[in-house]
C-alpha atoms as a PDB file:
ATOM      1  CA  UNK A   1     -16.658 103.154  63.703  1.00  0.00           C
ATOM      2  CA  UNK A   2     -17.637 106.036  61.377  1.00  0.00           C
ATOM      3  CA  UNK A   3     -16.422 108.309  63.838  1.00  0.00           C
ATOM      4  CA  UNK A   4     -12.930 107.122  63.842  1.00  0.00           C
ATOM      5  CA  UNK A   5     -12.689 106.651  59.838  1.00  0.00           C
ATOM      6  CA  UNK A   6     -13.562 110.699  59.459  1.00  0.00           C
ATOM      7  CA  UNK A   7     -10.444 111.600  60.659  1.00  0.00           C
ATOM      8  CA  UNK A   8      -8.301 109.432  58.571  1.00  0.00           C
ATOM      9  CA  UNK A   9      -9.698 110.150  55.150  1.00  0.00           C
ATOM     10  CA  UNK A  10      -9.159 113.743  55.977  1.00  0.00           C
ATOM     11  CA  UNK A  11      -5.742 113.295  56.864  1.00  0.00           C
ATOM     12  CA  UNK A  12      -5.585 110.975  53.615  1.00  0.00           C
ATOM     13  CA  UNK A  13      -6.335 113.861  51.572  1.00  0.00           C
ATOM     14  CA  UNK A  14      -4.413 116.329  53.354  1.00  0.00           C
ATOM     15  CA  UNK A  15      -1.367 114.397  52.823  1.00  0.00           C
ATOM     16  CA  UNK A  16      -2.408 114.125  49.237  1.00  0.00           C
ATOM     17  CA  UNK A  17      -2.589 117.828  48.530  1.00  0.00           C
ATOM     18  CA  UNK A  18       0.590 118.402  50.349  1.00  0.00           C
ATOM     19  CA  UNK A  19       2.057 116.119  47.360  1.00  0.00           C
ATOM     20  CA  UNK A  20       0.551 117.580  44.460  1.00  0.00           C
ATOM     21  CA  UNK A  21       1.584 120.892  45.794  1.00  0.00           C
ATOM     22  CA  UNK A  22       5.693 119.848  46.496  1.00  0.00           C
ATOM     23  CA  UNK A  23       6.753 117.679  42.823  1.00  0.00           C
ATOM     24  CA  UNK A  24      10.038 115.912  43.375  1.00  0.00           C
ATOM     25  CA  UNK A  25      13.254 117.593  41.753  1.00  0.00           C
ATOM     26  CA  UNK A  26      13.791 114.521  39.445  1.00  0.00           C
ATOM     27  CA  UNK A  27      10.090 115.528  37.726  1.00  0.00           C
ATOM     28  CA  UNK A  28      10.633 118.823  37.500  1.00  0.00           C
ATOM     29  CA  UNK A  29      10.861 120.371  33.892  1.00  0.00           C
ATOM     30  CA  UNK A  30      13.746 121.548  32.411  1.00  0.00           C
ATOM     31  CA  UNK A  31      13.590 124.584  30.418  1.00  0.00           C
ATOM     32  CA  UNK A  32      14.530 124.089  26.524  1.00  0.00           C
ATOM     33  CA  UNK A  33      15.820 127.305  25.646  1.00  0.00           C
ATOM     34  CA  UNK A  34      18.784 126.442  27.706  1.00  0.00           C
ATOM     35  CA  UNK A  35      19.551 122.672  28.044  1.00  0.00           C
ATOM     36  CA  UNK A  36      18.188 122.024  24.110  1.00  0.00           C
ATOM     37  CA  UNK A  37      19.494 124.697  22.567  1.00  0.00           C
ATOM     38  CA  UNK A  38      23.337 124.704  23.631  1.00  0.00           C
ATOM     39  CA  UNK A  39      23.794 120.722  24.060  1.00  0.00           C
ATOM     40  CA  UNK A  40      27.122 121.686  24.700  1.00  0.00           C
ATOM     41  CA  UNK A  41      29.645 119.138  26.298  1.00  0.00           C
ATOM     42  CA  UNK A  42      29.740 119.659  30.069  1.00  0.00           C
ATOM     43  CA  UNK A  43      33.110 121.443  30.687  1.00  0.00           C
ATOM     44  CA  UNK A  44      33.889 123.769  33.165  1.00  0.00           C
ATOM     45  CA  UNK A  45      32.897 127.404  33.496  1.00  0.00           C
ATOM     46  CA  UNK A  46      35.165 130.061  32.332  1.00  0.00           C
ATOM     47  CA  UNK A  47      35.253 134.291  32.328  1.00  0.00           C
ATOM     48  CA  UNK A  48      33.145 135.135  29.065  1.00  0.00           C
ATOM     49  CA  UNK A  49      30.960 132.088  28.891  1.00  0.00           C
ATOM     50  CA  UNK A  50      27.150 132.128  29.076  1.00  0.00           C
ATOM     51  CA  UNK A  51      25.677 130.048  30.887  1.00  0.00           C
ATOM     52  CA  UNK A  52      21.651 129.540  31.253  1.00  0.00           C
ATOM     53  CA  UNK A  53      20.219 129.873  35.616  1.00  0.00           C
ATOM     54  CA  UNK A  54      16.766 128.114  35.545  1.00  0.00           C
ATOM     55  CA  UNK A  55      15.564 128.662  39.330  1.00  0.00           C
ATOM     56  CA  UNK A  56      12.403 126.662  39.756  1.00  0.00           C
ATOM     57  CA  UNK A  57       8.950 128.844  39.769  1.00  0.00           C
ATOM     58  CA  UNK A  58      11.031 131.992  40.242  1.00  0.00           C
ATOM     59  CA  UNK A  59      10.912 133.823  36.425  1.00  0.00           C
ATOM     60  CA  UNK A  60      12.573 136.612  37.893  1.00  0.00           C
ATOM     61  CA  UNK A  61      15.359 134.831  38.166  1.00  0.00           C
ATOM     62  CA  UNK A  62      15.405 132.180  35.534  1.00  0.00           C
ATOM     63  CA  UNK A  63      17.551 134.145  32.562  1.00  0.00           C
ATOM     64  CA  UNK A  64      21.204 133.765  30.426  1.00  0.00           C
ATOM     65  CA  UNK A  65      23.924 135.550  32.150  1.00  0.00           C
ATOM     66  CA  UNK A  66      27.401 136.015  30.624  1.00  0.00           C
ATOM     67  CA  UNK A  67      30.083 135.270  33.053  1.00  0.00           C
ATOM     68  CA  UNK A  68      32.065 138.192  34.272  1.00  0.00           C
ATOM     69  CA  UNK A  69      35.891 138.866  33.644  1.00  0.00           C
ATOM     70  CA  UNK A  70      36.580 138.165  37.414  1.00  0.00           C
ATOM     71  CA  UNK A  71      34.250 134.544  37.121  1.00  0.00           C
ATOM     72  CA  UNK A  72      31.046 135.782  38.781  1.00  0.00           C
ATOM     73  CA  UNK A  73      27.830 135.992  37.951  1.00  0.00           C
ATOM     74  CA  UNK A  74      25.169 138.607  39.574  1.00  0.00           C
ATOM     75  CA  UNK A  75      21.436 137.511  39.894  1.00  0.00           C
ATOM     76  CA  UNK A  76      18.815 140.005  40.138  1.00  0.00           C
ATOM     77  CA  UNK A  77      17.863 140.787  44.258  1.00  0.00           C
ATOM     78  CA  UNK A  78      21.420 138.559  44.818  1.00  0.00           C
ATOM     79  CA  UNK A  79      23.414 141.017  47.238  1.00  0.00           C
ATOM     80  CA  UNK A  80      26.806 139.306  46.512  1.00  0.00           C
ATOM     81  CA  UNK A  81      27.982 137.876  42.758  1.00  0.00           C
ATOM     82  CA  UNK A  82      28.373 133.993  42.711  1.00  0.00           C
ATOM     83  CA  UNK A  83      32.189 132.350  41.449  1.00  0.00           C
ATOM     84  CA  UNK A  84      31.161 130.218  38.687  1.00  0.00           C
ATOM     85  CA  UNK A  85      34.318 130.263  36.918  1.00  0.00           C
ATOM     86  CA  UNK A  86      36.074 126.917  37.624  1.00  0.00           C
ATOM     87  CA  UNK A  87      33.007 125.009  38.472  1.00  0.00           C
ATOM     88  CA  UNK A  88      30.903 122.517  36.297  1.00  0.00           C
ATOM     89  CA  UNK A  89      27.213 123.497  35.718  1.00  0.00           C
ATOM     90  CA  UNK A  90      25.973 120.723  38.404  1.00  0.00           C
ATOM     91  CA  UNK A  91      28.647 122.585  40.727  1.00  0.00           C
ATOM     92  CA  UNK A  92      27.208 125.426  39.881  1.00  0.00           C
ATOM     93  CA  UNK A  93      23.604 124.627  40.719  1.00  0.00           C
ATOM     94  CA  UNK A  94      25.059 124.364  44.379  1.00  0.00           C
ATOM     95  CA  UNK A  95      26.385 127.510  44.699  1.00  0.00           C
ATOM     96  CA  UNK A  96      23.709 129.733  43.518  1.00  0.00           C
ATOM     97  CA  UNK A  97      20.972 127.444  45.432  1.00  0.00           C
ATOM     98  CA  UNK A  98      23.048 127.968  49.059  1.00  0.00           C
ATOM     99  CA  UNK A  99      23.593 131.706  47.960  1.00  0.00           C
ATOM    100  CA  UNK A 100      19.358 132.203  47.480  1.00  0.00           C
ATOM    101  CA  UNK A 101      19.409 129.871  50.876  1.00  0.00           C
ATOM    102  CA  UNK A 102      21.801 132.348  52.486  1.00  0.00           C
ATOM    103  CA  UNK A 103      20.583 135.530  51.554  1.00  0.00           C
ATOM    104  CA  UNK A 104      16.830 134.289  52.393  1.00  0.00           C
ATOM    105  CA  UNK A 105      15.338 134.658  49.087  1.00  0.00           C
ATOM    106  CA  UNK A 106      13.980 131.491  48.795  1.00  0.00           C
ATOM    107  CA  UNK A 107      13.828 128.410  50.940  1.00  0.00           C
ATOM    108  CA  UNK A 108      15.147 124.941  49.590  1.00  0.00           C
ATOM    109  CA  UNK A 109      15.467 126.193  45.584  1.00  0.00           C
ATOM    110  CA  UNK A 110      15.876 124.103  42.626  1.00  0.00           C
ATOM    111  CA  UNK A 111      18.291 125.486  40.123  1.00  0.00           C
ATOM    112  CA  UNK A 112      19.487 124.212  37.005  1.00  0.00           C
ATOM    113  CA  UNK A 113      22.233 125.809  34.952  1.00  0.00           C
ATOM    114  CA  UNK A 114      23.084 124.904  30.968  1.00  0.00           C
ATOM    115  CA  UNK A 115      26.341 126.173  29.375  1.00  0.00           C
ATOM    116  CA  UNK A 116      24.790 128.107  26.037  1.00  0.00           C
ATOM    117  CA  UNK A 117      28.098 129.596  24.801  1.00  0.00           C
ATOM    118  CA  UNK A 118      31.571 128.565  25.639  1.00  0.00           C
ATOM    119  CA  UNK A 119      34.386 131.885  24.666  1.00  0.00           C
ATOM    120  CA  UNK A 120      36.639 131.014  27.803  1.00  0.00           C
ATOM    121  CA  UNK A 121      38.287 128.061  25.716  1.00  0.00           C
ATOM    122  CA  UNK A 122      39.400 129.450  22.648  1.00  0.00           C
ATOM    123  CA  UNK A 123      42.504 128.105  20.337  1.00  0.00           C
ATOM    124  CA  UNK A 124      44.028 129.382  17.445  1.00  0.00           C
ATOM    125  CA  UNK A 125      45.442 128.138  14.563  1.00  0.00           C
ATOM    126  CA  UNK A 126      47.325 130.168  12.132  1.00  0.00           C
ATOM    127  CA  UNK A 127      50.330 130.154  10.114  1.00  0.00           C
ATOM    128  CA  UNK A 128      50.863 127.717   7.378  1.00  0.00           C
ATOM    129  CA  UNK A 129      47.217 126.137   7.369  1.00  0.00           C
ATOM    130  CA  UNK A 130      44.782 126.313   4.941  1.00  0.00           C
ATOM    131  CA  UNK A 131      41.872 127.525   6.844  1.00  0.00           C
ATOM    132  CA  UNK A 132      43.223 129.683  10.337  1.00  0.00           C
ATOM    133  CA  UNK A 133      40.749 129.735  12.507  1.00  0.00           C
ATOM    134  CA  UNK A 134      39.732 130.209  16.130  1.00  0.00           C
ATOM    135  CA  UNK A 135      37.516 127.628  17.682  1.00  0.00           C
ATOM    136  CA  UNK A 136      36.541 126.847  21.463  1.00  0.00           C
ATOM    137  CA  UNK A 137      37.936 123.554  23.203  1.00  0.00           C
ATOM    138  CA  UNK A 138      34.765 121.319  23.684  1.00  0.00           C
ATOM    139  CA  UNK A 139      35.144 117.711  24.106  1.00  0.00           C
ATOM    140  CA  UNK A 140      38.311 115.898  23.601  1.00  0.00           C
ATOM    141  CA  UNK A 141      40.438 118.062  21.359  1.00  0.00           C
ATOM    142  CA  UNK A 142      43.679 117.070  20.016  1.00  0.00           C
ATOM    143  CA  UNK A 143      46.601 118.961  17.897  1.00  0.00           C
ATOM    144  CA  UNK A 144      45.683 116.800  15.008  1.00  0.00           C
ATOM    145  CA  UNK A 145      41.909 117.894  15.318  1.00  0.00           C
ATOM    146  CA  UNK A 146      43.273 121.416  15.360  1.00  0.00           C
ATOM    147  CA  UNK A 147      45.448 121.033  12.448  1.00  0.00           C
ATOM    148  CA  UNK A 148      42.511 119.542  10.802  1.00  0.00           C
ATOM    149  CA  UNK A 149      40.097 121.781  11.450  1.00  0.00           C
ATOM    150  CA  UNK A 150      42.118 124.733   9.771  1.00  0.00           C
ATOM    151  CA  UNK A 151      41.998 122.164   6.647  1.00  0.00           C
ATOM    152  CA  UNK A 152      45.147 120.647   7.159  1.00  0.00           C
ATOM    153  CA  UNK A 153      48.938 122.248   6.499  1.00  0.00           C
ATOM    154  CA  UNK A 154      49.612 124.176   3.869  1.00  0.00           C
ATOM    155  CA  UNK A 155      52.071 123.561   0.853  1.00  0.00           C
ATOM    156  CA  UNK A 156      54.702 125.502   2.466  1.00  0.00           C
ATOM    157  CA  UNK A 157      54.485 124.590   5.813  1.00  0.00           C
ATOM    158  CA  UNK A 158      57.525 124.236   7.553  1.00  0.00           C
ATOM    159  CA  UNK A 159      59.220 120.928   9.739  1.00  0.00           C
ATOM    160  CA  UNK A 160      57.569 121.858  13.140  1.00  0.00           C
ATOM    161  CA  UNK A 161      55.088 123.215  14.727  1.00  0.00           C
ATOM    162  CA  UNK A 162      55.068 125.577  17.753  1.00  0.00           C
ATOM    163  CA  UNK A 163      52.082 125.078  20.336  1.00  0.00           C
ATOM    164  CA  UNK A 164      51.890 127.930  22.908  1.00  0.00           C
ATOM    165  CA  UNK A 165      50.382 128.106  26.367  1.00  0.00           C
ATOM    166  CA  UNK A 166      49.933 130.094  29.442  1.00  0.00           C
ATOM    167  CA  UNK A 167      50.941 128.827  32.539  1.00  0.00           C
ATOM    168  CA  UNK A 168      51.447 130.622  35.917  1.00  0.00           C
ATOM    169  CA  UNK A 169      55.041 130.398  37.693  1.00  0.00           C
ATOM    170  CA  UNK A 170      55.379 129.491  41.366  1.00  0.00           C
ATOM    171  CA  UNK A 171      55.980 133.427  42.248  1.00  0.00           C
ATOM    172  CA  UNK A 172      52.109 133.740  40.399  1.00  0.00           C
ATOM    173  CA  UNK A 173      53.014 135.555  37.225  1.00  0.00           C
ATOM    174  CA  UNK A 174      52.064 134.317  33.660  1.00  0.00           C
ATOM    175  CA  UNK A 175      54.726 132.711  31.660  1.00  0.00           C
ATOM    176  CA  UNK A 176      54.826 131.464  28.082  1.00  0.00           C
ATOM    177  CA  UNK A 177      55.635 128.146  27.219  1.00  0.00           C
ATOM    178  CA  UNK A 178      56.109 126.869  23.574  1.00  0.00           C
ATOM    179  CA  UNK A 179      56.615 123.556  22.613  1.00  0.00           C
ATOM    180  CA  UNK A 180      58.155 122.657  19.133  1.00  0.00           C
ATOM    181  CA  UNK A 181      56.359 119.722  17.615  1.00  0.00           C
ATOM    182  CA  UNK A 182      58.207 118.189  14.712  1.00  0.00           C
ATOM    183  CA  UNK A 183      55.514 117.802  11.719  1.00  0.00           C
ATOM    184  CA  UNK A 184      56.765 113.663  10.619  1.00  0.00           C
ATOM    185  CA  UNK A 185      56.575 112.671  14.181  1.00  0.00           C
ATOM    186  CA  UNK A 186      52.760 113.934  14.300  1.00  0.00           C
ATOM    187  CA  UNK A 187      52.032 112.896  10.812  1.00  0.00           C
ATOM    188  CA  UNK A 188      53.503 109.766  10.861  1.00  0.00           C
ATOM    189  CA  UNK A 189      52.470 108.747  14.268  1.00  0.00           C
ATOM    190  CA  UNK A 190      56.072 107.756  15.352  1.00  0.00           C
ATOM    191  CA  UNK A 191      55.186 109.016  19.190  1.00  0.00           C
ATOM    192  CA  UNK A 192      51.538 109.329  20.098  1.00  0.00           C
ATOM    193  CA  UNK A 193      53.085 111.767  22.509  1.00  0.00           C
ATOM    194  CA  UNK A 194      53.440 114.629  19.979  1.00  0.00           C
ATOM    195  CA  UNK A 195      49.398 114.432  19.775  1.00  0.00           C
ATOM    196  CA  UNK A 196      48.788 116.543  22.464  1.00  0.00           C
ATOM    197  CA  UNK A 197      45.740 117.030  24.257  1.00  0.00           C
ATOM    198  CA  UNK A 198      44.591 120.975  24.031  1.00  0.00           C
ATOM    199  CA  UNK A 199      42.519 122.100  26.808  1.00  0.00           C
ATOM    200  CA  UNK A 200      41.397 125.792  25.540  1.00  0.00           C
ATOM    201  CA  UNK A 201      43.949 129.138  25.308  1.00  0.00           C
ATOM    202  CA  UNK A 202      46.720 127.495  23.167  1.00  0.00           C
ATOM    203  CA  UNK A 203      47.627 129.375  19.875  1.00  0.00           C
ATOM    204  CA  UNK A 204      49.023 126.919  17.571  1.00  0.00           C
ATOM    205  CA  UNK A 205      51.370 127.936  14.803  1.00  0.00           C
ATOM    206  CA  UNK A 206      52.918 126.788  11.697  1.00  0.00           C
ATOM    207  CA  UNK A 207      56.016 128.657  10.278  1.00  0.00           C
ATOM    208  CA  UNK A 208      56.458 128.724   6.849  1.00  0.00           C
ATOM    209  CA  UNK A 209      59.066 126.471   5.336  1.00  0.00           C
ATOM    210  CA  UNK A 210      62.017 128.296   5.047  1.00  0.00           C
ATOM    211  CA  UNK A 211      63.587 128.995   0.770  1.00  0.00           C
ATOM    212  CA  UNK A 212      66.634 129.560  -0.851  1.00  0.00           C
ATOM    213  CA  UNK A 213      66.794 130.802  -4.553  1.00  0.00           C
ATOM    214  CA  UNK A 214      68.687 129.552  -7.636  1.00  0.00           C
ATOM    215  CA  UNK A 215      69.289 131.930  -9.844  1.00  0.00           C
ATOM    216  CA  UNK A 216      71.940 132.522 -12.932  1.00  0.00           C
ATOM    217  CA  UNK A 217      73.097 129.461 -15.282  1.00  0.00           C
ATOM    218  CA  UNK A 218      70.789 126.844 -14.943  1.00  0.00           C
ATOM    219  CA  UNK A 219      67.606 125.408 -16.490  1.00  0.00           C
ATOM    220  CA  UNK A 220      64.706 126.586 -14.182  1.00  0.00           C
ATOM    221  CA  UNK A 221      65.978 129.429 -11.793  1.00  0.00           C
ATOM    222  CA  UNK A 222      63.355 130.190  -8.677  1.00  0.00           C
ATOM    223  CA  UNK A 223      62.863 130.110  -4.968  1.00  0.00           C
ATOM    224  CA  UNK A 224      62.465 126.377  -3.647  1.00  0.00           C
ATOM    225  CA  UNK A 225      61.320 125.349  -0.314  1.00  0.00           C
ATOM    226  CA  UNK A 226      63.765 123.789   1.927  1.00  0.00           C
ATOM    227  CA  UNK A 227      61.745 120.677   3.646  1.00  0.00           C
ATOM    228  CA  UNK A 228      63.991 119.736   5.766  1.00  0.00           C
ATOM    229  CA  UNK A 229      67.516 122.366   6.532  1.00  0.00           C
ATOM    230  CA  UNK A 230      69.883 118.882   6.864  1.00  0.00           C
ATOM    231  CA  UNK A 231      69.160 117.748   3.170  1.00  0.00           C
ATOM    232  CA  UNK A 232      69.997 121.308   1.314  1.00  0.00           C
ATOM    233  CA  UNK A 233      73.081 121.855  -0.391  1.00  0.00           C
ATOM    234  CA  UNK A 234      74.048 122.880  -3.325  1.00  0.00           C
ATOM    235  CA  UNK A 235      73.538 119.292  -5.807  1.00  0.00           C
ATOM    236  CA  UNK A 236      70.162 119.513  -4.455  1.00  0.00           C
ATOM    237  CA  UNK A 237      69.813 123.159  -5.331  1.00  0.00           C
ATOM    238  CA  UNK A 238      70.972 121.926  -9.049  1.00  0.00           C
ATOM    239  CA  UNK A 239      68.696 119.075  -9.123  1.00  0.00           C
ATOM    240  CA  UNK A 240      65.643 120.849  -8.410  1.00  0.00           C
ATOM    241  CA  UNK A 241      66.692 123.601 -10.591  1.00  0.00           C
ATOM    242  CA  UNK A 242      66.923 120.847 -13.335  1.00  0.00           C
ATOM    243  CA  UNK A 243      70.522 121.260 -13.919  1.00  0.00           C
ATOM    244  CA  UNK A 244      73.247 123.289 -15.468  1.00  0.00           C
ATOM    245  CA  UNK A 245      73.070 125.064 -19.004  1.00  0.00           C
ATOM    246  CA  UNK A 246      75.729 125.127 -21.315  1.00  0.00           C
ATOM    247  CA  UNK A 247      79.037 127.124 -20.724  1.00  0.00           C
ATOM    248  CA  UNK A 248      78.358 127.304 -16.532  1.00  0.00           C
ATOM    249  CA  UNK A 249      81.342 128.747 -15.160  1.00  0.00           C
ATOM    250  CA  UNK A 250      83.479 126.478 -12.691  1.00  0.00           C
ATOM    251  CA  UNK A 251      82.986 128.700  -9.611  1.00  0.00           C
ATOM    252  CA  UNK A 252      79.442 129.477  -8.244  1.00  0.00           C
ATOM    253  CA  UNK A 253      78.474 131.708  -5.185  1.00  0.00           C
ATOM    254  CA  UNK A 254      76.553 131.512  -2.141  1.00  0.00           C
ATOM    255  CA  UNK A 255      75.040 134.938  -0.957  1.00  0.00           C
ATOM    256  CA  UNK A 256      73.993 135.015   2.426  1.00  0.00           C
ATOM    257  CA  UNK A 257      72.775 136.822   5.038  1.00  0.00           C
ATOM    258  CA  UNK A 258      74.523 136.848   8.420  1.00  0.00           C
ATOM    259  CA  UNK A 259      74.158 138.814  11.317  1.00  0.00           C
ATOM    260  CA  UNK A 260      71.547 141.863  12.557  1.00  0.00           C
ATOM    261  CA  UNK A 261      73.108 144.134   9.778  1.00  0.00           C
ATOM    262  CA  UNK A 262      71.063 142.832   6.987  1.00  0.00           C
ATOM    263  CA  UNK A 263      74.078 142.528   4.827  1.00  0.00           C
ATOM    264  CA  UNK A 264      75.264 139.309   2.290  1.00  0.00           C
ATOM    265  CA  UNK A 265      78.526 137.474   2.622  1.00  0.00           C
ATOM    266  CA  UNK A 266      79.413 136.537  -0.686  1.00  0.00           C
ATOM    267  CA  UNK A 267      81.134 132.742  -0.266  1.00  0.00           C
ATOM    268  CA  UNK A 268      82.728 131.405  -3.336  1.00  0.00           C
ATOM    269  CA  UNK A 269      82.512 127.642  -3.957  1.00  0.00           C
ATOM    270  CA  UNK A 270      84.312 125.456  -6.611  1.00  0.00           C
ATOM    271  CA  UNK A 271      81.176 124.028  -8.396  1.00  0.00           C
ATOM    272  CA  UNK A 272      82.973 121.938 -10.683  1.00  0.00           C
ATOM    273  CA  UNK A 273      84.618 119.927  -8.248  1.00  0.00           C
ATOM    274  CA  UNK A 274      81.486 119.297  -5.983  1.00  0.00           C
ATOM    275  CA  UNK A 275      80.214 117.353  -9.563  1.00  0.00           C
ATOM    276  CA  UNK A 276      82.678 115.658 -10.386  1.00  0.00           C
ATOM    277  CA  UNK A 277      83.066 114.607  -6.361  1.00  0.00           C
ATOM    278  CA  UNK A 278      86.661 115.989  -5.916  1.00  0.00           C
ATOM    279  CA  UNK A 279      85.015 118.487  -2.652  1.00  0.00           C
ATOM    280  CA  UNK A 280      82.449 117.917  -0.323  1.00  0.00           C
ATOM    281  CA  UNK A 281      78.984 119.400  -1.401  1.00  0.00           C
ATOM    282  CA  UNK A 282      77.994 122.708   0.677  1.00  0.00           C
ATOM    283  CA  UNK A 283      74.778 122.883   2.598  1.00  0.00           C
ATOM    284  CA  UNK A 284      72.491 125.601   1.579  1.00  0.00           C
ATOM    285  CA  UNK A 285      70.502 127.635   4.585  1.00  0.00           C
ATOM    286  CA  UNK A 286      67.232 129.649   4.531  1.00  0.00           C
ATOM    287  CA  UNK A 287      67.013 132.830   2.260  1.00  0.00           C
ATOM    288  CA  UNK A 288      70.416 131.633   0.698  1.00  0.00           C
ATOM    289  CA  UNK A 289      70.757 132.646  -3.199  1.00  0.00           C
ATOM    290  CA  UNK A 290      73.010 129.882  -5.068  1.00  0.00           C
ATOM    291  CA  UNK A 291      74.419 132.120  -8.170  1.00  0.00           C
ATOM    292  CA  UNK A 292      75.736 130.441 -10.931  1.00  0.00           C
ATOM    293  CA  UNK A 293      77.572 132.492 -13.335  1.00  0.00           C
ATOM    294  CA  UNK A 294      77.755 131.947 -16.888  1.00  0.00           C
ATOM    295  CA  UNK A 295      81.607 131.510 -18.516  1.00  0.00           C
ATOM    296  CA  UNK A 296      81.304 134.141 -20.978  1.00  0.00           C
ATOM    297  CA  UNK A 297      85.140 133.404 -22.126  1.00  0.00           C
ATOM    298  CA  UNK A 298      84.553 129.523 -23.334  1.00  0.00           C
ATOM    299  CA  UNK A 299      80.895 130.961 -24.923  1.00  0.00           C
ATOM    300  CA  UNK A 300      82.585 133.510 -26.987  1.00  0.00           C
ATOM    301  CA  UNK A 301      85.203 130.801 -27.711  1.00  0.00           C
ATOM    302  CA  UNK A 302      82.714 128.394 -28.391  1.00  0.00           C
ATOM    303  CA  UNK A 303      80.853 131.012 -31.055  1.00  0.00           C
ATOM    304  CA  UNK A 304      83.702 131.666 -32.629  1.00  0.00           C
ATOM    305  CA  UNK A 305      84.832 128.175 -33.176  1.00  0.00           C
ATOM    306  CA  UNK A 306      81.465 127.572 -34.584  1.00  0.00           C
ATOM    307  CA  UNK A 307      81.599 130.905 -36.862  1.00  0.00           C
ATOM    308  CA  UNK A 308      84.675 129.544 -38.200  1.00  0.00           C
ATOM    309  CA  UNK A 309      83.552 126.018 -39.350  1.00  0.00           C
ATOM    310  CA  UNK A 310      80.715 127.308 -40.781  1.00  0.00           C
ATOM    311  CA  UNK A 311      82.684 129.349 -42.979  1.00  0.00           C
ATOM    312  CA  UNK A 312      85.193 126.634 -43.980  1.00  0.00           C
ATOM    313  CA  UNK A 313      82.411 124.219 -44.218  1.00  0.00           C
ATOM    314  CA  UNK A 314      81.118 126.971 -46.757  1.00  0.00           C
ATOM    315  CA  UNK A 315      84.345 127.454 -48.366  1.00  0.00           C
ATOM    316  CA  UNK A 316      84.666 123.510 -48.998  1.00  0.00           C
ATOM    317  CA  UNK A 317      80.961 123.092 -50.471  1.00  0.00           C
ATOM    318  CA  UNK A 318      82.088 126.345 -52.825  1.00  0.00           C
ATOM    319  CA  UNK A 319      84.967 124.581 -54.049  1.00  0.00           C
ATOM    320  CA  UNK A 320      83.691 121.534 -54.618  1.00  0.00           C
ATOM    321  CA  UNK A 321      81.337 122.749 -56.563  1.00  0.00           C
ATOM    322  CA  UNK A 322      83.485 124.727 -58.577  1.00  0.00           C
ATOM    323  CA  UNK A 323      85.451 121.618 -59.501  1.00  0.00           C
ATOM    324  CA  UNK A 324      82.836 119.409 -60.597  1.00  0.00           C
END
């Protein structure tokens, strides 16, 4: 009976040792200078970012490598690079564990790969903004937590705003595409559509409103930003210039640029009769100058009418005075 129990406690405690020697892959553990200290979102792998290999009881191998501008990365004794742009970190796990496999380095490995630094998912915001900046596309990222991010739009940020991408055509080449988002319809929410969903490698920008400047006979000459191009005209011009001073002249003129030239049309309009509603008022475009001259013939006029009662008004008070 001893006899046959001999051989079964030593195979007991072979088995034993055989299992304290191969820990399962769910116990294994996970090195924190990669998987702590990025606690990045899992997205995939692009061309620039680093990513953290932790091969299993292999320190020669376990390191941060930067992936390369064609997507590879190249492990030390590794004959051939390994794609990892494209792939999520778990995907990537696979790869480089069949690639040690294949190239007989080591026999069933355990790899696990961390993203430390994303750079292949950058987008930009500039223009009109308070804060441009370039961040990287982590997570859910919208064109309102873009917009927010660079601290929201600037005072003189224009109607729209222009969201570029790369795409590839079907003949392979890179083509930009640009879509013009108007700035109420985000705002506002009046389409959730307009909130689009960036993925990394858009630049978004916001133009500067476009101005036109009053200048000449009026209260408060200046530039003044044109909010939206279908409300500016000339009234509108007046009002925000706070209106007209005394002795304006009946005629005012629009300068304006037209054509690759550079030069200014000079187009009269009959000011008087756009107030009192006798002609339609005239729309006023970006970089216009609305010139309002002042009638120096009814001022002079005016003066001397004034010069003149003053002096009878004198002449009377002398008199009277003289008589009494």
């Amino acid at each position: 009976m001893n006899r046959l129990c001999i051989p079964i406690l030593i195979a007991a405690l072979a088995n034993a040792a055989l299992a304290q020697q191969q820990p399962e892959r769910s116990s294994l553990p996970v090195p924190t200078t990669f998987s702590e200290g990025s606690n990045l979102p899992q997205e995939r792998i692009g061309r620039d970012d680093l990513v953290g290999i932790y091969v299993y009881d292999s320190p020669e191998l376990t390191r941060t490598v930067r992936v390369s501008a064609d997507g590879a990365i190249r492990l030390p004794m590794m004959k051939a690079p390994v794609m990892a742009s494209g792939l999520f970190p778990a995907e990537l796990e696979t790869a480089i564990a069949a690639a040690l496999t294949k190239e007989e380095l080591l026999v069933n490995p355990i790899v696990t790969v961390s993203v430390v630094e994303y750079r292949s998912r950058p987008i930009n915001v500039v223009g009109a903004v308070k804060a441009p900046l370039t961040f990287q596309a982590t997570g859910t990222v919208t064109l309102l937590d873009a917009i927010s991010r660079a601290g929201g739009l600037a005072e003189n940020a224009g109607p729209e705003i222009l969201v570029s991408r790369q795409q590839t055509n079907p003949d392979g080449q890179p083509i930009n595409l640009v879509q013009r988002i108007p700035v109420k319809g985000l705002v506002n929410s009046a389409d959730p559509a307009l909130n689009l969903r960036l993925e990394g490698g858009e630049e978004i920008r916001v133009p500067e409103a476009g101005r036109f400047f009053v200048v000449g006979n009026v209260k408060s000459p200046g530039a003044y930003v044109i909010q939206n191009s279908a409300e500016s005209s000339v009234l509108k011009a007046l009002a925000l210039s706070q209106g007209l001073l005394e002795y304006s002249s009946k005629m005012a003129y629009i300068y304006r640029t037209e054509g690759g030239a550079g030069g200014k049309n000079e187009i009269p309009i009959e000011l008087k009769d756009i107030i009192d509603r006798k002609a339609p008022d005239v729309p006023l475009m970006a970089s216009d100058i609305l010139y309002i001259p002042e009638n120096t013939h009814r001022k002079h006029t005016m003066n001397a009418l004034e010069k003149t009662l003053l002096v009878s008004t004198g002449l009377a008070a002398a008199l009277i005075f003289v008589l009494h």
